[in-house]
C-alpha atoms as a PDB file:
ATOM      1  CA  UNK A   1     157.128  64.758  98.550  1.00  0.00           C
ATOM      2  CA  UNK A   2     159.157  64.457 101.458  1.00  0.00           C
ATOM      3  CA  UNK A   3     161.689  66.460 100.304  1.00  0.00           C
ATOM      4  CA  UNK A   4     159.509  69.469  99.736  1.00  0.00           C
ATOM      5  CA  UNK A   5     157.913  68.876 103.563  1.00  0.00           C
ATOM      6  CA  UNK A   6     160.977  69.099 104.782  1.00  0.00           C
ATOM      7  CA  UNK A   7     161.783  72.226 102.956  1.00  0.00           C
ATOM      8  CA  UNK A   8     158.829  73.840 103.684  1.00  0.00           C
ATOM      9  CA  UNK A   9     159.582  72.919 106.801  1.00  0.00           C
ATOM     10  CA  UNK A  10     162.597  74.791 107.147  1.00  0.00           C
ATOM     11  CA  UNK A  11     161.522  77.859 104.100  1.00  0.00           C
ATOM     12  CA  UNK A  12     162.613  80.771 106.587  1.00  0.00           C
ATOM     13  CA  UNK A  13     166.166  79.930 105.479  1.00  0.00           C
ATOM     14  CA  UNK A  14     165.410  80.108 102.372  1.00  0.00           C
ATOM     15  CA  UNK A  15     163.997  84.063 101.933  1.00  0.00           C
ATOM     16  CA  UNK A  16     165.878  86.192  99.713  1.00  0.00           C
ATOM     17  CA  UNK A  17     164.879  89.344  99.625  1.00  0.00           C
ATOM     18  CA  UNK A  18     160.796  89.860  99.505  1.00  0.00           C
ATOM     19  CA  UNK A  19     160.821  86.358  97.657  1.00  0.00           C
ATOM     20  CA  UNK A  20     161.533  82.974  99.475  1.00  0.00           C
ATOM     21  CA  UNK A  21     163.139  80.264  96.980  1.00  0.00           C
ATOM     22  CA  UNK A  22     161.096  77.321  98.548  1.00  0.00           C
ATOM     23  CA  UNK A  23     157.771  78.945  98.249  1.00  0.00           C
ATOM     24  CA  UNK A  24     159.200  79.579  94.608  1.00  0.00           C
ATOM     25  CA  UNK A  25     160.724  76.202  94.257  1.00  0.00           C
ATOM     26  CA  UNK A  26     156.992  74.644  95.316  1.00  0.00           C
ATOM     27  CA  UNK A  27     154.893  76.467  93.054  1.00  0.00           C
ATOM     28  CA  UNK A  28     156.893  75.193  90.215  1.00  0.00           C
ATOM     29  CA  UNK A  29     157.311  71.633  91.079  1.00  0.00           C
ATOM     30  CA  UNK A  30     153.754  70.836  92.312  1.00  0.00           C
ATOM     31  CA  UNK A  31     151.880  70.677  88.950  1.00  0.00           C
ATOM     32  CA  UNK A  32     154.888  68.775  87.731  1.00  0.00           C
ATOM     33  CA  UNK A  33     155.009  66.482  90.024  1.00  0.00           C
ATOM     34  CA  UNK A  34     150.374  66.101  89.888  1.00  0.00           C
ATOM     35  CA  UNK A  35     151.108  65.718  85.516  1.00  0.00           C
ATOM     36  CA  UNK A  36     154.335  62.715  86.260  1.00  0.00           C
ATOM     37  CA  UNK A  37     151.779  61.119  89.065  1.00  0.00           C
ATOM     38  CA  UNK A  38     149.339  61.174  86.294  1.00  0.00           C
ATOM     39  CA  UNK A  39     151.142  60.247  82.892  1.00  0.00           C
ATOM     40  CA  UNK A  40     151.477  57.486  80.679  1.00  0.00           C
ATOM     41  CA  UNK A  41     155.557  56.341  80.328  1.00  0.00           C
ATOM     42  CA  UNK A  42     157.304  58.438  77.694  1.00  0.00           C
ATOM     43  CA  UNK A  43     155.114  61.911  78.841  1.00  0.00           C
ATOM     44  CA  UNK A  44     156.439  60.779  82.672  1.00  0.00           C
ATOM     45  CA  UNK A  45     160.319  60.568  81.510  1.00  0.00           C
ATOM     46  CA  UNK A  46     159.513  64.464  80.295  1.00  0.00           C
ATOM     47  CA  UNK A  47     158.028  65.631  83.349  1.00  0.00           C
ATOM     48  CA  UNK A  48     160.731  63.164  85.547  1.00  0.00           C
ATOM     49  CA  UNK A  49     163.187  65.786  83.618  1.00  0.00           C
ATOM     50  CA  UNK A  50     161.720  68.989  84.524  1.00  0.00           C
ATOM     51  CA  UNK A  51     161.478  67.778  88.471  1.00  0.00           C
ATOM     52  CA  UNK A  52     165.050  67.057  88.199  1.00  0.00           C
ATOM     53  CA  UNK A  53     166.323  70.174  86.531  1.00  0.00           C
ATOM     54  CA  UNK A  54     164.047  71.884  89.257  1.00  0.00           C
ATOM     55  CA  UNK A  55     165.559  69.978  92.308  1.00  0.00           C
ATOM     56  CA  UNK A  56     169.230  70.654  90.409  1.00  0.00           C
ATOM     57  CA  UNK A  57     168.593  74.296  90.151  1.00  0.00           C
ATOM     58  CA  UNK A  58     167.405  74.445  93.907  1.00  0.00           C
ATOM     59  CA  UNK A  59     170.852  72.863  94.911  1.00  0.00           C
ATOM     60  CA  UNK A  60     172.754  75.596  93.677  1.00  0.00           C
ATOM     61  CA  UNK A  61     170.030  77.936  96.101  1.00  0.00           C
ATOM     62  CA  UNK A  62     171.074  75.643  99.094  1.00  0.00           C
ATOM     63  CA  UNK A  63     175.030  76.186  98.176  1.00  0.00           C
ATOM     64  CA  UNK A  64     175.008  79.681  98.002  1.00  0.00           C
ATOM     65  CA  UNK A  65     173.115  80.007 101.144  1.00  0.00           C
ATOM     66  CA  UNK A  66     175.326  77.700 102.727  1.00  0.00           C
ATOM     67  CA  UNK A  67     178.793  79.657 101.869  1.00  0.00           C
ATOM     68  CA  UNK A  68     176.881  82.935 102.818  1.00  0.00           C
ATOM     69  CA  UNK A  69     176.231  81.520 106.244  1.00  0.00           C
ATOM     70  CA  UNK A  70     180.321  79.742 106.387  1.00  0.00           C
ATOM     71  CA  UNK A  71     181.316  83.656 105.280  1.00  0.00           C
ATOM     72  CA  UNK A  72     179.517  84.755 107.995  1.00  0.00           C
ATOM     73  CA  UNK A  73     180.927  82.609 110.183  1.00  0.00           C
ATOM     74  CA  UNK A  74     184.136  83.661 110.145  1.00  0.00           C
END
């Protein structure tokens, strides 16, 4: 939870386009993370997966903006 406060936090670097990628990022992880506060142990190693892929594939968000702004840079 504080990860995604401090992302929302800082969302404006995260626009692309008419989307932004945290507001995207949020809307998918929320329910997951209500249905893991929520389940029993074996349905909670599920949805433990799906937060993790989620946070993985928001990584790869944060790298490429992160080399755009280095390009820029120089």
């Amino acid at each position: 939870q504080e990860f995604i406060l401090l992302l929302m936090e800082n969302k404006a670097y995260f626009k692309n386009g008419t989307l932004n990628d945290a507001d995207d990022f949020c809307e998918k992880i929320n329910p997951l993370l209500d249905k893991f506060a929520q389940s029993q142990d074996k349905e909670a190693r599920e949805f433990g997966i799906q937060i993790l892929l989620l946070i993985s594939e928001l990584t790869s968000v944060i790298k490429k903006l992160l080399d755009t702004k280095r390009e820029e840079l120089h």
